[in-house]
N, C-alpha and C. Protein backbone atom coordinates (compact mmCIF):
# COMPACT_ATOMS: atom_id res chain seq x y z
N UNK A 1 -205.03 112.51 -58.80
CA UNK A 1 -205.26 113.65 -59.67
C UNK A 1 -206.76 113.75 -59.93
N UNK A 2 -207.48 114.63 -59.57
CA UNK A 2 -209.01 115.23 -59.74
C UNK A 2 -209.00 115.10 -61.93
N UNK A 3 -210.31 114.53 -61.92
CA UNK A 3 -210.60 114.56 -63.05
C UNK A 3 -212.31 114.77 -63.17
N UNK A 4 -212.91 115.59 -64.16
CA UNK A 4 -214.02 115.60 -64.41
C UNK A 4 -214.45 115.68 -66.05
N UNK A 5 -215.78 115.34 -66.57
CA UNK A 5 -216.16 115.46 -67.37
C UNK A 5 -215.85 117.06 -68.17
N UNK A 6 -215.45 117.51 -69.05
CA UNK A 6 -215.94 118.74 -69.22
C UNK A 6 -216.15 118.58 -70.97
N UNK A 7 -216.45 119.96 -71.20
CA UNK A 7 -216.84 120.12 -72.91
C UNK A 7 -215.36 121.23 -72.91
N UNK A 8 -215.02 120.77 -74.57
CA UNK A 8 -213.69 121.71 -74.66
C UNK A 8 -214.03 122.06 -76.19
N UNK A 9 -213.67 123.60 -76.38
CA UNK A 9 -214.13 123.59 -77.40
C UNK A 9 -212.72 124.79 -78.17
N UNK A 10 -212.45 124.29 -79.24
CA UNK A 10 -211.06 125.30 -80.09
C UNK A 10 -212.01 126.97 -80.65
N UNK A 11 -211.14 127.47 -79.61
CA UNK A 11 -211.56 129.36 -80.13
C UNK A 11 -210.73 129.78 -81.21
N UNK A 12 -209.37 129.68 -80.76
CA UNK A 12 -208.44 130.39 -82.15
C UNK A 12 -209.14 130.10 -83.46
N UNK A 13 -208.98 131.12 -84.25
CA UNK A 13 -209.51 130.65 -85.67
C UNK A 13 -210.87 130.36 -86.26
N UNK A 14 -211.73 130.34 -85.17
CA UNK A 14 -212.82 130.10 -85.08
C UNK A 14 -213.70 131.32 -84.32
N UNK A 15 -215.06 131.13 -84.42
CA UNK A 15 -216.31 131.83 -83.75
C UNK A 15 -216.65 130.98 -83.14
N UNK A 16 -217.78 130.94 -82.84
CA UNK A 16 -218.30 129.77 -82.06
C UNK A 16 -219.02 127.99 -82.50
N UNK A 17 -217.84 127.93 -83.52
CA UNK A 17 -218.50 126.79 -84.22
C UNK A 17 -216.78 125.98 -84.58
N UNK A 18 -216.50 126.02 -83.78
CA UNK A 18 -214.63 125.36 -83.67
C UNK A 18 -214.98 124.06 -83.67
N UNK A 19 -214.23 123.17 -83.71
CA UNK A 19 -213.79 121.44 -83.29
C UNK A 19 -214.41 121.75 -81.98
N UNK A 20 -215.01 120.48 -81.35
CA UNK A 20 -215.72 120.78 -79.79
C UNK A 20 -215.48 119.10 -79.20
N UNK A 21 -215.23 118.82 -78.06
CA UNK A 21 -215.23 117.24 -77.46
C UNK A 21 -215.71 117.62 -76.11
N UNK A 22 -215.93 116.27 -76.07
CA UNK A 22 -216.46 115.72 -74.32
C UNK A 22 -215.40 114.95 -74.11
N UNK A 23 -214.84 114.84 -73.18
CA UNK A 23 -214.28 114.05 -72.56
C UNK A 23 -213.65 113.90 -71.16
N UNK A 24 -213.14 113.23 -70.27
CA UNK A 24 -212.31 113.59 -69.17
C UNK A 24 -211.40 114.28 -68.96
N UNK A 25 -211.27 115.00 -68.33
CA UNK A 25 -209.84 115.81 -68.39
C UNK A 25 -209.36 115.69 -66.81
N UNK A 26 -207.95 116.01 -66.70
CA UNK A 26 -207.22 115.89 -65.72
C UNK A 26 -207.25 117.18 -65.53
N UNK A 27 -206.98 117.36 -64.08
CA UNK A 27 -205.53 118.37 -63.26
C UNK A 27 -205.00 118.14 -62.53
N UNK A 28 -204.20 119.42 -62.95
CA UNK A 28 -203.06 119.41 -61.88
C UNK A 28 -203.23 119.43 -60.41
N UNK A 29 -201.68 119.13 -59.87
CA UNK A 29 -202.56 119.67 -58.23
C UNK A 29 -202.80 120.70 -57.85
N UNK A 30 -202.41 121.76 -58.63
CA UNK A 30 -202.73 122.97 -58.70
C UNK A 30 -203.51 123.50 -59.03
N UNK A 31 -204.33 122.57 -59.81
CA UNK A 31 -205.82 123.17 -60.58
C UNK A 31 -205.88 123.83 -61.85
N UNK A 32 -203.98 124.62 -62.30
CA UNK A 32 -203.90 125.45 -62.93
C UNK A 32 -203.57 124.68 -64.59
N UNK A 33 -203.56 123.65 -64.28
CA UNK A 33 -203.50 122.70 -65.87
C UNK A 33 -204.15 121.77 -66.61
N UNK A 34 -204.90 121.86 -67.39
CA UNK A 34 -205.81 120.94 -67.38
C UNK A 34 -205.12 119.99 -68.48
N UNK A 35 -205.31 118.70 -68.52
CA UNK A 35 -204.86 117.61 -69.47
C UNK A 35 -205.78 116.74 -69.80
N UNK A 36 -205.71 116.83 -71.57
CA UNK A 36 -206.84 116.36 -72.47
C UNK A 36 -206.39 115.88 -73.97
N UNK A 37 -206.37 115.06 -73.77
CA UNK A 37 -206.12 114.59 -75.53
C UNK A 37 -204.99 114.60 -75.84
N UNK A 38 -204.04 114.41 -75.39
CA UNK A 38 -202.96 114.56 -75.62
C UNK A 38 -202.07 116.14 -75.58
N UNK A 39 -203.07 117.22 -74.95
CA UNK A 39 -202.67 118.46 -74.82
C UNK A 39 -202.41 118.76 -73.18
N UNK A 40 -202.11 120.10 -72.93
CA UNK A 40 -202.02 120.92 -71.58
C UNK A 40 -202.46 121.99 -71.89
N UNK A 41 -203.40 122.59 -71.01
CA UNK A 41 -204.12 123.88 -71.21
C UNK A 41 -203.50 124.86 -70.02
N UNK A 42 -203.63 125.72 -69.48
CA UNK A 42 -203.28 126.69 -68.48
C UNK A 42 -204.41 127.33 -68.55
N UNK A 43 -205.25 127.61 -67.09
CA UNK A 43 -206.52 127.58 -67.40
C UNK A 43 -206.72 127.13 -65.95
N UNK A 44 -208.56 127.59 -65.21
CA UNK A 44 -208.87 126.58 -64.39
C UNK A 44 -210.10 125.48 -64.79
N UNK A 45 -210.42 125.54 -66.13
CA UNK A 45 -211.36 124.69 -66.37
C UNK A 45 -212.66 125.32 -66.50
N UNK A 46 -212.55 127.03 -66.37
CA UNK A 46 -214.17 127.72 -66.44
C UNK A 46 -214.23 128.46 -67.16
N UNK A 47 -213.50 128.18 -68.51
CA UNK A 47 -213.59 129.04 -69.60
C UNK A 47 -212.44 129.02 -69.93
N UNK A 48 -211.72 130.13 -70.37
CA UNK A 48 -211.24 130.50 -71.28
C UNK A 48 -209.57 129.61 -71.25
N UNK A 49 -208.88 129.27 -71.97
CA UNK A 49 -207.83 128.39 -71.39
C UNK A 49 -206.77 128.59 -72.60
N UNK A 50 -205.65 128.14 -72.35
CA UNK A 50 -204.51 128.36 -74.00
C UNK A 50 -204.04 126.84 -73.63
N UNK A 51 -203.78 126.52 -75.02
CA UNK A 51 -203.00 125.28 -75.10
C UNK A 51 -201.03 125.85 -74.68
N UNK A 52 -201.05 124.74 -74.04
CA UNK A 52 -199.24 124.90 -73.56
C UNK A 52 -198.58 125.30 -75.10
N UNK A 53 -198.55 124.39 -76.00
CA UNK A 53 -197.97 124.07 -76.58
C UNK A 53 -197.71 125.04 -78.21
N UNK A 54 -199.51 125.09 -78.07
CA UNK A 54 -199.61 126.28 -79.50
C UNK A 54 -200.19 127.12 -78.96
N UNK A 55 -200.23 127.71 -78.21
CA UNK A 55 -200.73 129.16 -77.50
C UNK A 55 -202.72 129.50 -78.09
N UNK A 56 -202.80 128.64 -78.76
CA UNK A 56 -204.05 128.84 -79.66
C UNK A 56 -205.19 128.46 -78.11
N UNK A 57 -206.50 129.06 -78.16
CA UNK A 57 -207.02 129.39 -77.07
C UNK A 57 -208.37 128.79 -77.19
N UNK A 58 -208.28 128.04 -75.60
CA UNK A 58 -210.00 127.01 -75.69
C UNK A 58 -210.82 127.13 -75.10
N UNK A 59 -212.34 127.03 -74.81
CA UNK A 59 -213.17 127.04 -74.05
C UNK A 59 -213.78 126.24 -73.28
N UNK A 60 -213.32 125.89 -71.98
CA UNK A 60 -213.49 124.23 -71.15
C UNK A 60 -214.21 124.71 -70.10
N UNK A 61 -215.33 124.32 -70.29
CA UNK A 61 -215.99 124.13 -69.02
C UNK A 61 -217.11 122.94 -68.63
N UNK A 62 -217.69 123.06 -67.62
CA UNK A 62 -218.41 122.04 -67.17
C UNK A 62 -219.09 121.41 -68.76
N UNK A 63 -220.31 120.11 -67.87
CA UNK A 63 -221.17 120.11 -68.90
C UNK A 63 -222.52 120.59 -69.01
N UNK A 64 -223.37 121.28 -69.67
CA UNK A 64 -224.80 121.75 -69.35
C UNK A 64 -225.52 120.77 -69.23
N UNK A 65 -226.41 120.65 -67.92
CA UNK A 65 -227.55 119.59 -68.14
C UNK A 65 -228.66 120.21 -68.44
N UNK A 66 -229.03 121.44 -68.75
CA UNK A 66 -230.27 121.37 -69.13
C UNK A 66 -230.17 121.94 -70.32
N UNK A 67 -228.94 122.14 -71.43
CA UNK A 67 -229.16 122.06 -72.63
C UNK A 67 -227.69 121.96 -73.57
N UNK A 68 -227.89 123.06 -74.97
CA UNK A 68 -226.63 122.40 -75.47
C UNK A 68 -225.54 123.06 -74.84
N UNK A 69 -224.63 122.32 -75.60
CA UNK A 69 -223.20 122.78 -75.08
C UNK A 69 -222.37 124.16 -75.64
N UNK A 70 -222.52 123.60 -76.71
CA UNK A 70 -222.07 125.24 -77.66
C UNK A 70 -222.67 125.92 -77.57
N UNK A 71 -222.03 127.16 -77.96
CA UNK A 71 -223.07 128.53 -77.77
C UNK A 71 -223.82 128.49 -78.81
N UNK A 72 -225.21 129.29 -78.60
CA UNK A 72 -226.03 129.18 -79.54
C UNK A 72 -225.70 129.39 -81.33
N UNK A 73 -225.04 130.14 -81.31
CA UNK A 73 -224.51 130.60 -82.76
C UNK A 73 -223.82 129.88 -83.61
N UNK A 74 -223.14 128.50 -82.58
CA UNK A 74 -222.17 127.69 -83.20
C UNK A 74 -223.04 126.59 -83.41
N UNK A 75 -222.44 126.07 -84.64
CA UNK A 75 -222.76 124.55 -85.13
C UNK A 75 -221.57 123.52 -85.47
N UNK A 76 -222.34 122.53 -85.64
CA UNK A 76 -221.32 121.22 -85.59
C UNK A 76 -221.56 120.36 -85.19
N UNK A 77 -221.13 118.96 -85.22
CA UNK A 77 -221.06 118.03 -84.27
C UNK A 77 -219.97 118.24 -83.36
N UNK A 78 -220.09 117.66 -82.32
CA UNK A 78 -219.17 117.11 -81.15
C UNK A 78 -218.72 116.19 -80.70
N UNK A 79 -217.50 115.92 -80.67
CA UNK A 79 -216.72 114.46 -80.68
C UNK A 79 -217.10 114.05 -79.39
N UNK A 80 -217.32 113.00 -78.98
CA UNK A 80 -217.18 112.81 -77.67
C UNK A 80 -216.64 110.99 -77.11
N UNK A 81 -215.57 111.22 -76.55
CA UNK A 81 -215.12 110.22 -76.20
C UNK A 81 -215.88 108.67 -75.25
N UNK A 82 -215.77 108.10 -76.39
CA UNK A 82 -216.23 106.71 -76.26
C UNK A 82 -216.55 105.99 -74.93
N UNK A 83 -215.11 106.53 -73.68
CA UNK A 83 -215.28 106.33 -72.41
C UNK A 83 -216.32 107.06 -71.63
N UNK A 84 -216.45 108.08 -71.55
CA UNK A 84 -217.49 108.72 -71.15
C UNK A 84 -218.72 108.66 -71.49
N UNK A 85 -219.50 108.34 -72.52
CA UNK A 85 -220.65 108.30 -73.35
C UNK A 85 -221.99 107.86 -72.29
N UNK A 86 -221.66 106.66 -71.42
CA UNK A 86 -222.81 106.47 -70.22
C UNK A 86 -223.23 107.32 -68.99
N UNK A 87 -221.46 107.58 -68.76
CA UNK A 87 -221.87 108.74 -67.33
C UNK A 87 -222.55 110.68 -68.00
N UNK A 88 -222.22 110.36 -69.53
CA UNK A 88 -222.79 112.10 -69.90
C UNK A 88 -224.39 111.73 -69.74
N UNK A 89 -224.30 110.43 -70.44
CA UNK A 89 -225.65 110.44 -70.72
C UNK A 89 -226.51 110.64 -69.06
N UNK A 90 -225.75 109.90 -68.28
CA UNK A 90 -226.87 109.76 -66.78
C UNK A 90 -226.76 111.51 -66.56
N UNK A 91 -225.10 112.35 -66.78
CA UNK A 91 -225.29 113.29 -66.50
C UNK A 91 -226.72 114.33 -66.86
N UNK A 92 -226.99 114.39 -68.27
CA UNK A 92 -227.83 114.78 -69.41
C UNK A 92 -229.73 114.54 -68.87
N UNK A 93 -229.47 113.26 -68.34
CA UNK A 93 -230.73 112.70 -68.07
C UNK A 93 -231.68 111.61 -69.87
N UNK A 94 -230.08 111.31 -70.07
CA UNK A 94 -230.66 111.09 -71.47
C UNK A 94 -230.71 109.34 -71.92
N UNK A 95 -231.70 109.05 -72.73
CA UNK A 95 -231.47 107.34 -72.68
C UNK A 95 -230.21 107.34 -73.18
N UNK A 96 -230.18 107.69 -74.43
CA UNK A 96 -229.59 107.84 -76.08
C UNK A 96 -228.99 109.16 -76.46
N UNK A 97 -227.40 108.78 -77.18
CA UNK A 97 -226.90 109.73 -77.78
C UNK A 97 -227.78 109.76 -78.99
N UNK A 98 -227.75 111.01 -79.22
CA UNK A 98 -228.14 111.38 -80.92
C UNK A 98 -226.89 111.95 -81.56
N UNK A 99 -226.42 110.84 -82.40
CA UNK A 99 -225.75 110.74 -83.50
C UNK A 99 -225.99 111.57 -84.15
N UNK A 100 -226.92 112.35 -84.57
CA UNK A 100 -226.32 113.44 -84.93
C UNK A 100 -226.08 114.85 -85.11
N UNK A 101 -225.79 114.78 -83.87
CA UNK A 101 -224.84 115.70 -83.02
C UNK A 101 -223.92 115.29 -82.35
N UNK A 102 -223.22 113.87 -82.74
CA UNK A 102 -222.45 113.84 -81.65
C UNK A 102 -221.62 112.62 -82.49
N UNK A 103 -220.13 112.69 -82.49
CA UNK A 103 -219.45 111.57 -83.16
C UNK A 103 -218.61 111.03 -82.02
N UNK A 104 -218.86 109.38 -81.68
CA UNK A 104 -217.45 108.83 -81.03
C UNK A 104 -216.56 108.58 -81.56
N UNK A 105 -215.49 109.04 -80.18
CA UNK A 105 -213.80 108.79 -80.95
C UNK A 105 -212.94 108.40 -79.53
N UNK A 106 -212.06 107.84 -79.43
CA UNK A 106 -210.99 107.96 -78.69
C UNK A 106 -210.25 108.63 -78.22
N UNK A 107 -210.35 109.39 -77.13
CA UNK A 107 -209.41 110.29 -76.53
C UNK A 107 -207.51 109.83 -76.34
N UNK A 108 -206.92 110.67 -77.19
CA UNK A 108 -205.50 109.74 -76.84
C UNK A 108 -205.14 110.24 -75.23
N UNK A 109 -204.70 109.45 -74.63
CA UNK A 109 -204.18 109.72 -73.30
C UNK A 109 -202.70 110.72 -73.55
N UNK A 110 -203.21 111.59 -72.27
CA UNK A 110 -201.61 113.04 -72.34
C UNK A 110 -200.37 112.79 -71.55
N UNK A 111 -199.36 113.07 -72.57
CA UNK A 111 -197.81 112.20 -71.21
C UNK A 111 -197.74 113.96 -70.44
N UNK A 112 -198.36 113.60 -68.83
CA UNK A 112 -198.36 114.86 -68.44
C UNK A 112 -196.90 115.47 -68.41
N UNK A 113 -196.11 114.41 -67.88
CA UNK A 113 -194.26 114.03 -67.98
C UNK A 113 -194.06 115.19 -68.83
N UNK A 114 -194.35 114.93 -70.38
CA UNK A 114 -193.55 116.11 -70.99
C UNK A 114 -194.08 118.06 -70.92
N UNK A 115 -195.13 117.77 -70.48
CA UNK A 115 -195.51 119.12 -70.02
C UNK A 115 -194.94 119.67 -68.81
N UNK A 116 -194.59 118.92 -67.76
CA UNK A 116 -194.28 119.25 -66.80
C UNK A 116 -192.59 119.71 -66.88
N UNK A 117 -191.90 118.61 -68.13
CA UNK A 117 -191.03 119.08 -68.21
C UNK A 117 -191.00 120.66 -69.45
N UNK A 118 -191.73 120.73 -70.11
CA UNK A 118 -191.58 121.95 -70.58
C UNK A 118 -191.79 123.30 -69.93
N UNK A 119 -192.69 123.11 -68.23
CA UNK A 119 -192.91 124.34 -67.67
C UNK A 119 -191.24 124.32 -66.89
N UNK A 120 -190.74 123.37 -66.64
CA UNK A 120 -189.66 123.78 -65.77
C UNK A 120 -188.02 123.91 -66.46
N UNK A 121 -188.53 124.34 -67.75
CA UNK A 121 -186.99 124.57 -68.46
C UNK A 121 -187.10 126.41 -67.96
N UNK A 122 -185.38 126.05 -67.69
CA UNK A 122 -184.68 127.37 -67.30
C UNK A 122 -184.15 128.09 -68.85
N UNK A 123 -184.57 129.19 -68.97
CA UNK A 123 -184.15 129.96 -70.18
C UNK A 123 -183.02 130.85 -69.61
């Protein structure tokens, strides 16, 4: 299963200053699902994406190396998972996270299992 770094960031409910993370994400072999945190998105990973589960809608894409991640208008910190933190940084070109902009946390791992079984229920 293809996995890459990306930035994911929560639109529903928000402008451009939602909950935001770094972390790995999966797909499918289809490309058409991305899996993160314990969620499923539908989506190819270049924007705009819905969660399976709460239909509420995210913004996943790569990571910027030559600046920030959020759009300019938004603020916040950004979670970013603990596993990743060395390869963003080589990504970034950076020694050091700056804390603050940026909080580590643990990404929970996604049972793709139950997503897969929720796309294939017959109504």
């Amino acid at each position: 299963m293809r996995s890459e770094i990306k930035y994911i960031e929560l639109k529903s409910g928000y402008s451009d200053d939602g909950p935001a993370w770094i972390g790995r994400v999966e797909f499918s072999k289809s490309g058409q699902t991305i899996y993160f945190n314990g969620k499923a998105f539908k989506g190819n990973g270049h924007g705009s994406c819905f969660d399976m589960e709460s239909n509420e809608t995210y913004w996943i894409t790569g990571i910027k190396k030559d600046g920030e991640n959020r759009h300019w208008a938004g603020k916040g910190k950004i979670a970013i998972d603990k596993m990743v933190v060395r390869e963003y940084l080589t990504i970034k070109g950076w020694p050091q996270l700056d804390l603050n902009k940026y909080d580590l946390i643990d990404i929970e791992k996604t049972d793709k299992q139950k997503f897969t079984m929720i796309e294939n229920i017959s109504f």
